[in-house]
N, C-alpha and C. Protein backbone atom coordinates (compact mmCIF):
# COMPACT_ATOMS: atom_id res chain seq x y z
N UNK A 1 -6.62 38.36 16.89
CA UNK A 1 -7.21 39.41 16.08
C UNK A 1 -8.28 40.12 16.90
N UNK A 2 -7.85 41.04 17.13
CA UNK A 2 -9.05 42.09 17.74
C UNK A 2 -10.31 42.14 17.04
N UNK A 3 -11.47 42.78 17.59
CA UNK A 3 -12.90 43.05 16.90
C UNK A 3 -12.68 44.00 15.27
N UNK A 4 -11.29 45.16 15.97
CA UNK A 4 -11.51 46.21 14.80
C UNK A 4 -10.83 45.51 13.49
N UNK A 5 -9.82 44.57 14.11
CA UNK A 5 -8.98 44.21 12.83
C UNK A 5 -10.68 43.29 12.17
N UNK A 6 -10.83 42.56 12.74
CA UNK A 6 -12.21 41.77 12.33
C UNK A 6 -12.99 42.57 11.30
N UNK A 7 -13.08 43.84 11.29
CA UNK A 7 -14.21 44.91 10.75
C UNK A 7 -13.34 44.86 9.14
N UNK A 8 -12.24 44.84 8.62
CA UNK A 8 -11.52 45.06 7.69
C UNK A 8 -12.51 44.45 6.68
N UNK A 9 -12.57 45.49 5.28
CA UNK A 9 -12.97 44.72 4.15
C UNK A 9 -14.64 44.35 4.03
N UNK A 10 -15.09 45.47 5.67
CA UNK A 10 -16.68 45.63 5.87
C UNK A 10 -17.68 46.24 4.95
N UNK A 11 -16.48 47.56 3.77
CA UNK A 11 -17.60 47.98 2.87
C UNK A 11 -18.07 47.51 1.75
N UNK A 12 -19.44 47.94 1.83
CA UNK A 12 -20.51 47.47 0.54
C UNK A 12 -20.49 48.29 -0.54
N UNK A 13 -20.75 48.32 -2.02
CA UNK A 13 -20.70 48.66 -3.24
C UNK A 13 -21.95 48.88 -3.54
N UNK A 14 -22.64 49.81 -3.86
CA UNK A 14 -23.67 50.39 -4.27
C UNK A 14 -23.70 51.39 -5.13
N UNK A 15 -25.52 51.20 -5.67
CA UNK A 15 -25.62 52.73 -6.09
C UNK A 15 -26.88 53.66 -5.71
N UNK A 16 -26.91 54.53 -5.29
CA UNK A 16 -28.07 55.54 -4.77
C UNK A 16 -28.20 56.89 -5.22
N UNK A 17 -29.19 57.08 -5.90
CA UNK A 17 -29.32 58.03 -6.80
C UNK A 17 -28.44 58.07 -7.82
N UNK A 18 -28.42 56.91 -8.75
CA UNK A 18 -27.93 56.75 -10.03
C UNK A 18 -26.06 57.07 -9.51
N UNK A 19 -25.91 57.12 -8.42
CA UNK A 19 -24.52 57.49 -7.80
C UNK A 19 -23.64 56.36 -7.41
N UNK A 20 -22.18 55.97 -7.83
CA UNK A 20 -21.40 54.69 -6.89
C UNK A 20 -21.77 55.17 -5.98
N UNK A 21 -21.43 54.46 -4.87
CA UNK A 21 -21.06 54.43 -3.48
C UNK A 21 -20.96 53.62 -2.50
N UNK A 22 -19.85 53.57 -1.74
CA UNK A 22 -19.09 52.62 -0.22
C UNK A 22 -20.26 53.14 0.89
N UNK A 23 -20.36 51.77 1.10
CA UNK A 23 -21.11 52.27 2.65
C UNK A 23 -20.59 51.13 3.36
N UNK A 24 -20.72 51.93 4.62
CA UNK A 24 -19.86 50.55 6.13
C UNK A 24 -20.96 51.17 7.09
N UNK A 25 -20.94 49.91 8.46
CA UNK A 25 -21.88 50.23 9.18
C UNK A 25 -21.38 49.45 10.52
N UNK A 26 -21.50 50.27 11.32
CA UNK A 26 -20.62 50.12 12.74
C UNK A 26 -21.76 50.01 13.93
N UNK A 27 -21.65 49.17 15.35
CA UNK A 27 -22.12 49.19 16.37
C UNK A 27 -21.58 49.02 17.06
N UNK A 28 -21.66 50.37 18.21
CA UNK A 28 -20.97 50.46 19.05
C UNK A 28 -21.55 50.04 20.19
N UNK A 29 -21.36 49.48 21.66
CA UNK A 29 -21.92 49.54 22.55
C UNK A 29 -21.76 50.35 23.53
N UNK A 30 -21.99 51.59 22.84
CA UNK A 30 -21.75 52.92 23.96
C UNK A 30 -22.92 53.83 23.24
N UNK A 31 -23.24 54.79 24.24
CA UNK A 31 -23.91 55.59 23.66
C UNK A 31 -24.26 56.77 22.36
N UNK A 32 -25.47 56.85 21.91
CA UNK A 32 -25.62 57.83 20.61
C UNK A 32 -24.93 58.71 20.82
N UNK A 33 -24.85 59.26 22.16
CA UNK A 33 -24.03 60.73 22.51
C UNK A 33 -22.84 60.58 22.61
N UNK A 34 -21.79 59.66 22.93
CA UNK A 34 -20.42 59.06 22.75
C UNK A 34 -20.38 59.20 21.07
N UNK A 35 -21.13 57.99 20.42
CA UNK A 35 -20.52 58.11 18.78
C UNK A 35 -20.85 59.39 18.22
N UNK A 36 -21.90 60.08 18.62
CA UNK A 36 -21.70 61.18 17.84
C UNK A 36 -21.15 62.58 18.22
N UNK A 37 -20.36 62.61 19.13
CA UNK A 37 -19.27 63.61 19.76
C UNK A 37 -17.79 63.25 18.84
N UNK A 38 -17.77 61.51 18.65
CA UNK A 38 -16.40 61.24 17.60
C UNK A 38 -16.75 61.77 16.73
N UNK A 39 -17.74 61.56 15.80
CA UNK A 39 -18.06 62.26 14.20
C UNK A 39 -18.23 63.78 14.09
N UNK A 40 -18.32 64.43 15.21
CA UNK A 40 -18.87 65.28 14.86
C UNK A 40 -18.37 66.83 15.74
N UNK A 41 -17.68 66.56 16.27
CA UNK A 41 -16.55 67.19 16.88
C UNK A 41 -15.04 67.57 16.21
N UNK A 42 -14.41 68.56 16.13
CA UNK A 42 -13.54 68.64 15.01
C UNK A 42 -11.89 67.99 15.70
N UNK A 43 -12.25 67.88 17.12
CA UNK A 43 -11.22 67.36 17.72
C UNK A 43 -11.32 65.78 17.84
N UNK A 44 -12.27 65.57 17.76
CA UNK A 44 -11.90 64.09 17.80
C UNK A 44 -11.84 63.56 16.50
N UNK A 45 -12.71 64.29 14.91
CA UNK A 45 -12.73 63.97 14.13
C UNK A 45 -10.98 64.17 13.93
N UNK A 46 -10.25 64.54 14.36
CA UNK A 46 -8.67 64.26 14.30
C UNK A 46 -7.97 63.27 14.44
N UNK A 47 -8.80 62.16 15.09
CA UNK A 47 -7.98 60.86 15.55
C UNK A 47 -8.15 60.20 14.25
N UNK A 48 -9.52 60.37 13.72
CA UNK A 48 -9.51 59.56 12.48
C UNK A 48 -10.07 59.61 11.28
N UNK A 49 -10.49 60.98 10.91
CA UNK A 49 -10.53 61.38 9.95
C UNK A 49 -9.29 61.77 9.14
N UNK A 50 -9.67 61.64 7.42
CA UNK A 50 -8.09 61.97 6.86
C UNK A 50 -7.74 62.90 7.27
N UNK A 51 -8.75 64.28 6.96
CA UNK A 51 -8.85 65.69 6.97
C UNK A 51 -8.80 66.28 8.01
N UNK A 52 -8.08 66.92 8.51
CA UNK A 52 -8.72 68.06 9.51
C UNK A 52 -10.24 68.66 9.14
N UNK A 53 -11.16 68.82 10.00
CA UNK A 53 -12.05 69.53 9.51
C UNK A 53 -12.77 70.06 10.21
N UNK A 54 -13.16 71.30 9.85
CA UNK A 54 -13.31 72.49 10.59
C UNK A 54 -14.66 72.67 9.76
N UNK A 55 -16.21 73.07 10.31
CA UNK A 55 -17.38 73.02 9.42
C UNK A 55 -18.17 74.17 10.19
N UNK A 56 -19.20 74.47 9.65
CA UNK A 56 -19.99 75.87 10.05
C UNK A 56 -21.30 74.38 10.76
N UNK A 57 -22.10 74.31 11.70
CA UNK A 57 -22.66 73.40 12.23
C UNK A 57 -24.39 73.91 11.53
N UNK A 58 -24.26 74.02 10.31
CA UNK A 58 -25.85 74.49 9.92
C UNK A 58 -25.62 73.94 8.28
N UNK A 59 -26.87 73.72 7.84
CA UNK A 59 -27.17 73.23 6.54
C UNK A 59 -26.99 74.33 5.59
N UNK A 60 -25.83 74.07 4.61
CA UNK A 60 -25.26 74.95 4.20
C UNK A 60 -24.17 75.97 4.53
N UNK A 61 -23.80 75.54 5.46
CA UNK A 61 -21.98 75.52 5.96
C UNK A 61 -21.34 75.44 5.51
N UNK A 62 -20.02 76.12 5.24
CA UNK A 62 -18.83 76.04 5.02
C UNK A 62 -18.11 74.48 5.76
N UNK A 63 -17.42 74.14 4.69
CA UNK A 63 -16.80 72.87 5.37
C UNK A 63 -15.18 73.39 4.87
N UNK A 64 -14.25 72.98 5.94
CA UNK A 64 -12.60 73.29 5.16
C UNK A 64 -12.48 71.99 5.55
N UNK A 65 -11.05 71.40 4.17
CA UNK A 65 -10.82 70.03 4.61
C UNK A 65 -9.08 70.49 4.97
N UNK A 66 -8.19 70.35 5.52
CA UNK A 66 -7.09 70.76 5.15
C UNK A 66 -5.85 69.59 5.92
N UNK A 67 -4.19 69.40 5.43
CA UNK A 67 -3.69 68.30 6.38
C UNK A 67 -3.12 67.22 6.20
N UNK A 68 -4.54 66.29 4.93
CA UNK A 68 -4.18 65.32 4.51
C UNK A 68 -3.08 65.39 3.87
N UNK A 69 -2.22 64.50 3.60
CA UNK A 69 -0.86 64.22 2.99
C UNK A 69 -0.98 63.70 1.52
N UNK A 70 -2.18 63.00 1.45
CA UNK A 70 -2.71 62.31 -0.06
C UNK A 70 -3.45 63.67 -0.96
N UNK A 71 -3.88 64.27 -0.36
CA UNK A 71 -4.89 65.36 -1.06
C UNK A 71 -4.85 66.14 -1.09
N UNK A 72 -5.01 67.67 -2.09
CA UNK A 72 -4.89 68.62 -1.75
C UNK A 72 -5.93 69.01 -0.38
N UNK A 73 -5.93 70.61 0.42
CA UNK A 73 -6.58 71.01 0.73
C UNK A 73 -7.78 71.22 -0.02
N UNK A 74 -9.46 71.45 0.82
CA UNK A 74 -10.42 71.77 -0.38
C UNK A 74 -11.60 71.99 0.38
N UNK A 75 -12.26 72.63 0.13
CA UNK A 75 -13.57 73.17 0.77
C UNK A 75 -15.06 72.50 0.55
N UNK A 76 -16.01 72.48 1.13
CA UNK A 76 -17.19 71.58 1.13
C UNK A 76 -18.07 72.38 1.78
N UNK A 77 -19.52 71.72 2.09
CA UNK A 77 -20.76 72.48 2.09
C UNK A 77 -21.29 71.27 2.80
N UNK A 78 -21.97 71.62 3.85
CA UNK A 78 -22.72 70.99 5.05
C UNK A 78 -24.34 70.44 4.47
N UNK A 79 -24.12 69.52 4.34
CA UNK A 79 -25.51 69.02 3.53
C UNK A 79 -27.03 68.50 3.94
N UNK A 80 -25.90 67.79 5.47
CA UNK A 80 -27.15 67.62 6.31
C UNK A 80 -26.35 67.51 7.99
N UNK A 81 -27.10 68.11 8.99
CA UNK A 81 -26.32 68.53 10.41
C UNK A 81 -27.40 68.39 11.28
N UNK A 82 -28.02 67.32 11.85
CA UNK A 82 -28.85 66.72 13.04
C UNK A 82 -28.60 66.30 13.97
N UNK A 83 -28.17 66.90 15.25
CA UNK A 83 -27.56 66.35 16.19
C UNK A 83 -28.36 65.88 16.78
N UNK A 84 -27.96 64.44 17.51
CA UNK A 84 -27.36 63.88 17.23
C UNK A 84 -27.67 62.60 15.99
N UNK A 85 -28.19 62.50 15.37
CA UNK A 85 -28.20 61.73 14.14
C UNK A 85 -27.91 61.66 13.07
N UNK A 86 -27.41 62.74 12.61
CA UNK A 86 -26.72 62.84 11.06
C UNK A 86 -26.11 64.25 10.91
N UNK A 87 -24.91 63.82 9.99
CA UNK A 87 -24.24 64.95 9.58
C UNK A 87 -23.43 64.53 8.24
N UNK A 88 -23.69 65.26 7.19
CA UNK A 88 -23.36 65.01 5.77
C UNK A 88 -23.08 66.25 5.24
N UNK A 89 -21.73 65.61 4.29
CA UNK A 89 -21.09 66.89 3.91
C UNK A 89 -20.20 66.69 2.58
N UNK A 90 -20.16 67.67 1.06
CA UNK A 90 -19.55 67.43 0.14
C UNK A 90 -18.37 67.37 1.12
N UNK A 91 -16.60 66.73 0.09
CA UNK A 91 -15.20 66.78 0.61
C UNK A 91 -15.36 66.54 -1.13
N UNK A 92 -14.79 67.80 -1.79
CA UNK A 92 -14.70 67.32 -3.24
C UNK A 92 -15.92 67.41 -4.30
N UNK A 93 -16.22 66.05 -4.98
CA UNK A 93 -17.21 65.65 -5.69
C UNK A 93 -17.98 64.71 -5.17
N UNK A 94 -17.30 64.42 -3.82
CA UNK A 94 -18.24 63.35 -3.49
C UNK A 94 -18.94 64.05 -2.31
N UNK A 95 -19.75 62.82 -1.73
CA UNK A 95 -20.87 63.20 -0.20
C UNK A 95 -20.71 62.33 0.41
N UNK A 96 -19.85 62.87 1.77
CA UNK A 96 -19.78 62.05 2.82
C UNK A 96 -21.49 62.13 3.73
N UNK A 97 -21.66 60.83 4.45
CA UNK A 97 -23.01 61.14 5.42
C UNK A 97 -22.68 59.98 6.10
N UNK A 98 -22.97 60.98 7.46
CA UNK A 98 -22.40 60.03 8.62
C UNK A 98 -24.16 60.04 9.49
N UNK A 99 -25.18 58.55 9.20
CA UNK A 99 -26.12 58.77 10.21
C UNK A 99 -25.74 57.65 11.35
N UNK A 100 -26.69 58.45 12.28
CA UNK A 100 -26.49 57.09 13.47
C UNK A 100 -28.19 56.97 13.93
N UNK A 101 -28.18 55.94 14.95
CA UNK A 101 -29.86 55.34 15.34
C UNK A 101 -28.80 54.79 16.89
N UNK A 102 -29.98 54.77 17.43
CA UNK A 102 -29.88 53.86 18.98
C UNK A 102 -29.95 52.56 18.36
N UNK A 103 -28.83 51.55 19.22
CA UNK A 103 -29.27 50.20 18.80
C UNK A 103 -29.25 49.39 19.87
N UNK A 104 -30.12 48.62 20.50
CA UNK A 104 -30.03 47.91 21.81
C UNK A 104 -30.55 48.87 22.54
N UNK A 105 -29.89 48.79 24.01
CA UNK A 105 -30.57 48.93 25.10
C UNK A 105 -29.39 50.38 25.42
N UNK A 106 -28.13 50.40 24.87
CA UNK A 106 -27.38 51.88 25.49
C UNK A 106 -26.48 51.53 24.18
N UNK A 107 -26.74 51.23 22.83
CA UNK A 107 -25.80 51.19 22.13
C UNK A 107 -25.94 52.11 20.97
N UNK A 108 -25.10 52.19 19.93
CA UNK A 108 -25.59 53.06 18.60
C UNK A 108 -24.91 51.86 17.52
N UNK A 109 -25.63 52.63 16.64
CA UNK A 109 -25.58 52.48 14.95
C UNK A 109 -24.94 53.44 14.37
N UNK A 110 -23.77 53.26 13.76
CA UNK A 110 -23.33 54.18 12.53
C UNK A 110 -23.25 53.96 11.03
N UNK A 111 -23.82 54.53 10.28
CA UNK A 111 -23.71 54.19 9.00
C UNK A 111 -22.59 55.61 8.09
N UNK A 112 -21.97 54.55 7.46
CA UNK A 112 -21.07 55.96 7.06
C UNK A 112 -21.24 55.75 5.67
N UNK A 113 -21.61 56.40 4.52
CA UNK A 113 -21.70 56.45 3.26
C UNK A 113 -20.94 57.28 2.31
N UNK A 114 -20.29 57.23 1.49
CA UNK A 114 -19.21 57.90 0.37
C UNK A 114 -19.69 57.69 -0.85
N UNK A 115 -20.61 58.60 -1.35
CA UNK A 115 -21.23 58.68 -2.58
C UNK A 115 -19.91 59.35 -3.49
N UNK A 116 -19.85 58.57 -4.61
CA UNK A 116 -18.47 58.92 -5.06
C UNK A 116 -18.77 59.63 -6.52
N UNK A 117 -17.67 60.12 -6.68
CA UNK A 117 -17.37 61.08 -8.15
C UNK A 117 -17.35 60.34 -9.15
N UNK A 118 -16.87 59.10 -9.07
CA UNK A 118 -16.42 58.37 -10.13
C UNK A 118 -16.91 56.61 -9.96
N UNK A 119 -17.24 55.11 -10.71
CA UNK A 119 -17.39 54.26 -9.71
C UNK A 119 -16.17 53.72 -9.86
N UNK A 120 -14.70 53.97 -9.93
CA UNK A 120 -13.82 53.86 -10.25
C UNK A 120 -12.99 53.71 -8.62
N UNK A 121 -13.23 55.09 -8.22
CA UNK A 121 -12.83 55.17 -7.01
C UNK A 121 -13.63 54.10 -5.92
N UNK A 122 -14.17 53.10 -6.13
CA UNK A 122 -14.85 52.76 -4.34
C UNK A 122 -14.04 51.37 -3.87
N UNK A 123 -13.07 50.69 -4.59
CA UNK A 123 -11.98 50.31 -3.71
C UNK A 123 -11.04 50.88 -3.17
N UNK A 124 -10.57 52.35 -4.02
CA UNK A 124 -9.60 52.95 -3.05
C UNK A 124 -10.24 53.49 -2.19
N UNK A 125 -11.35 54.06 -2.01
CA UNK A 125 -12.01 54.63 -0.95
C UNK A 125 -12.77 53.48 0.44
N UNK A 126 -12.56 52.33 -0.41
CA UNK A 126 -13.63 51.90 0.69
C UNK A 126 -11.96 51.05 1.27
N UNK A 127 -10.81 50.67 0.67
CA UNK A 127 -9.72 50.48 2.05
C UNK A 127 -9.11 51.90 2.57
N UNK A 128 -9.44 53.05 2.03
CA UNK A 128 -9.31 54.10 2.85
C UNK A 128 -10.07 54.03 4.24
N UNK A 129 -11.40 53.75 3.94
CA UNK A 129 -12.30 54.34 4.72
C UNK A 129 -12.15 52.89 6.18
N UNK A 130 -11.78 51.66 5.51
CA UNK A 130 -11.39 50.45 6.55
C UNK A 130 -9.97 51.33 7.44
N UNK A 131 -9.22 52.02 6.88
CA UNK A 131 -7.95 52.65 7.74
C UNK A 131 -8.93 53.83 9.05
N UNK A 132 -9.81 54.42 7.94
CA UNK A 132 -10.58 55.63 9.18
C UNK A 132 -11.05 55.09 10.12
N UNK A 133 -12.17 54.28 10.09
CA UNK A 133 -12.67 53.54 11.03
C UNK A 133 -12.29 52.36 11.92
N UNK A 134 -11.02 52.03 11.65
CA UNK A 134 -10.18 51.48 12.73
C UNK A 134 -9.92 52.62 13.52
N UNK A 135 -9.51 53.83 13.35
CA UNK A 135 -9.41 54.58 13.97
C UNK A 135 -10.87 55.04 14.92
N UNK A 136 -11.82 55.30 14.27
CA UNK A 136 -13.00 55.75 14.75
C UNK A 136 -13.16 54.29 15.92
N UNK A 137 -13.20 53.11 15.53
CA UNK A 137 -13.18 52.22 16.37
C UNK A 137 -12.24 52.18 17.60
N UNK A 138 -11.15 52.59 17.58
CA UNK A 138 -10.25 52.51 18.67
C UNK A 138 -10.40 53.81 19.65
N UNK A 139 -11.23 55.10 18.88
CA UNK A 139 -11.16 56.64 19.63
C UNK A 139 -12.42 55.77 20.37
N UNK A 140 -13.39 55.22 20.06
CA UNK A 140 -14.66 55.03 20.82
C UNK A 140 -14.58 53.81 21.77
N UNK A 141 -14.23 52.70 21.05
CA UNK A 141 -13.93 51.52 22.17
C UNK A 141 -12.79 51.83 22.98
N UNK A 142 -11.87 52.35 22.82
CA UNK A 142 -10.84 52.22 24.00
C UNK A 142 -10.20 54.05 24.21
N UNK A 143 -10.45 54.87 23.52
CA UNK A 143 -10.39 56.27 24.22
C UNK A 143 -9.23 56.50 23.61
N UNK A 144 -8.58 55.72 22.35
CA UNK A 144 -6.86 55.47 21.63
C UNK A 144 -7.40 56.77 20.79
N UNK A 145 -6.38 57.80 21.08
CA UNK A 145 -6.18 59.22 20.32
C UNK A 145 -5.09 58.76 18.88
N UNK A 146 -5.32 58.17 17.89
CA UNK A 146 -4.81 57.98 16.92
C UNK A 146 -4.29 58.98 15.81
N UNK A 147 -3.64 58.48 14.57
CA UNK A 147 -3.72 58.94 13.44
C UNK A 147 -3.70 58.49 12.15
N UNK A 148 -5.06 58.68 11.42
CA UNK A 148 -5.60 57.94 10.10
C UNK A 148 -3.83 57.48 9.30
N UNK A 149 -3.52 58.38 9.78
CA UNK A 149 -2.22 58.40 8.05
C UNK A 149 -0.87 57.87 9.04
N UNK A 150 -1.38 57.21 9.79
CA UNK A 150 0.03 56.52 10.76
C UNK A 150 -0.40 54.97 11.44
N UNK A 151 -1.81 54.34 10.50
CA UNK A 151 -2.37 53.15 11.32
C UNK A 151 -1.41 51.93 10.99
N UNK A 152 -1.88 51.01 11.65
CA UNK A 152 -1.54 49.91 11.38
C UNK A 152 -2.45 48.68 10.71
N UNK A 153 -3.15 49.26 10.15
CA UNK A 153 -3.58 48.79 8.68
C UNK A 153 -3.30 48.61 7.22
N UNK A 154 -3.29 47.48 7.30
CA UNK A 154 -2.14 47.56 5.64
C UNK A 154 -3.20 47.58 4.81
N UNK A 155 -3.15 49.08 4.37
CA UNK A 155 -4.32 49.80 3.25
C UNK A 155 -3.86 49.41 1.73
N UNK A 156 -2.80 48.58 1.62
CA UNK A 156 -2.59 48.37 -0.12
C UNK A 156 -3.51 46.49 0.06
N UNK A 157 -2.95 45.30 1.25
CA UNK A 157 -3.68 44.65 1.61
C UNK A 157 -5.52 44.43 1.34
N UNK A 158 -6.06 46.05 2.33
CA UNK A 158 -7.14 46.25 2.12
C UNK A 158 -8.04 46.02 0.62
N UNK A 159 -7.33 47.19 0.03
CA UNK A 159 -7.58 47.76 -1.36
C UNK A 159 -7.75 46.49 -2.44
N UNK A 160 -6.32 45.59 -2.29
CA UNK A 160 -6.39 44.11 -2.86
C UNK A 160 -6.93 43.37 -3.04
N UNK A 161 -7.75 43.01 -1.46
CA UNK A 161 -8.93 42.41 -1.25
C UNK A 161 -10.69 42.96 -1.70
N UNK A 162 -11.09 44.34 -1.49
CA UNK A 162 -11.88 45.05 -2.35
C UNK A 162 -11.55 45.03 -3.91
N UNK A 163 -10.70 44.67 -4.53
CA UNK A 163 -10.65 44.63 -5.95
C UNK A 163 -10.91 43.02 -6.19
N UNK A 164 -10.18 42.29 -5.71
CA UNK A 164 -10.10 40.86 -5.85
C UNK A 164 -11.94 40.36 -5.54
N UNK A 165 -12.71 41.08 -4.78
CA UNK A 165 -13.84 40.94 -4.59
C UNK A 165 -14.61 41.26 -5.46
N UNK A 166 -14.35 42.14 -6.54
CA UNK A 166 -14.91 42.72 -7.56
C UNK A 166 -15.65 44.20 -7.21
N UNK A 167 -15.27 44.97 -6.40
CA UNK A 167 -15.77 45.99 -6.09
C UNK A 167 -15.00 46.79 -7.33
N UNK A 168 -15.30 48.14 -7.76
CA UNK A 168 -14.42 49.05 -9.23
C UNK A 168 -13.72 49.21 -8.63
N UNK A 169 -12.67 49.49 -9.44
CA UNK A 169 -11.33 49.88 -8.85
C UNK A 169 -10.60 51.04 -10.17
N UNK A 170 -9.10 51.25 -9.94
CA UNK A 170 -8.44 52.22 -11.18
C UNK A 170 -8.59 52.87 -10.76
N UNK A 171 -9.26 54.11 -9.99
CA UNK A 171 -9.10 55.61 -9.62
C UNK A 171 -7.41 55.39 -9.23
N UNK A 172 -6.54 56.55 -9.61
CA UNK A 172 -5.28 56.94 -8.58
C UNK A 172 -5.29 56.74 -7.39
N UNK A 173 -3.99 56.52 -7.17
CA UNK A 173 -3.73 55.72 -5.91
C UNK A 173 -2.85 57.62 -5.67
N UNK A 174 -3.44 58.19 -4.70
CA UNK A 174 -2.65 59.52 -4.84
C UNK A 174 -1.18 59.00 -4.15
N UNK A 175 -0.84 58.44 -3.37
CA UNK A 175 0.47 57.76 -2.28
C UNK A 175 1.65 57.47 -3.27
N UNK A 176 0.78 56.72 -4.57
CA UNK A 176 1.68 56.23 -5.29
C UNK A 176 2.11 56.63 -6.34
N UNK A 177 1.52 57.84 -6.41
CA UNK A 177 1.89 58.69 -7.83
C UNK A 177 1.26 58.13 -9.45
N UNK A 178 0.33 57.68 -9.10
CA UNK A 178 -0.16 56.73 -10.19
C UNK A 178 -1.15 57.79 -10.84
């Protein structure tokens, strides 16, 4: 078992500002300027983000999401854009926020948070978000140009285990027509 398979089933259940929300938290041993060129770049955000996404780089930006196979297309608003330390952005009803910190001596911190619409949704989102960040893990540790919606992560597996844990669950499964 590799490190990334190891990471599976990493997100936490919360609430912040009276809001659900998944949060996961990653360390890389490469530089702030490495992890945050993956997040925050629209080409690399391709290896492993669901969405294509294309964003205006200022607070209060246009965000397009477009691509995914589960979701419609849909537009968003740049919420917070600090290079290199944070970048947060509606996709929907919810708020994605991606911060990072130096950790060690040449390493980073990523924290990725999904403040959600519903608390219904944060097992399907949080074995979604275990499929993204295998990806985000493999574009940064090994330079693997991936695709979220072609991993080899068994995301119904995931999801199983986040429910069986007691994280909410019931939002639609969009894949499955539910």
């Amino acid at each position: 078992m590799n490190s990334s398979h190891a990471r599976l089933n990493s997100g936490r259940y919360m609430v912040i500002d009276d809001r659900a929300a998944v949060q996961f938290e990653r360390v890389y041993a490469h530089p702030l300027s490495r992890v945050w060129q993956a997040v925050a770049d629209p080409e690399e955000l391709r290896a492993w983000f669901p969405s294509s996404l294309v964003f205006e780089p200022v607070v209060g930006g246009a965000v397009t999401f477009a691509g995914d196979p589960n979701v419609a297309d849909a537009d968003g608003i740049v919420l917070e854009y600090e290079p290199p330390w944070a970048f947060a952005f509606t996709w929907g009803d919810n708020e994605i926020r991606l911060h990072l910190e130096t950790a060690g001596d040449d390493g980073c911190r990523l924290r990725l948070t999904d403040k959600l619409a519903a608390e219904n949704e944060a097992a399907r989102n949080a074995a979604g978000w275990d499929v993204c960040l295998h990806g985000l893990d493999r574009l940064i540790e090994h330079d693997e140009i991936g695709n979220p919606h072609e991993s080899d992560i068994d995301w119904p597996a995931s999801y199983a285990a986040y429910v069986q844990a007691g994280m909410p669950s019931g939002a639609p499964i969009p894949s499955s027509g539910s």
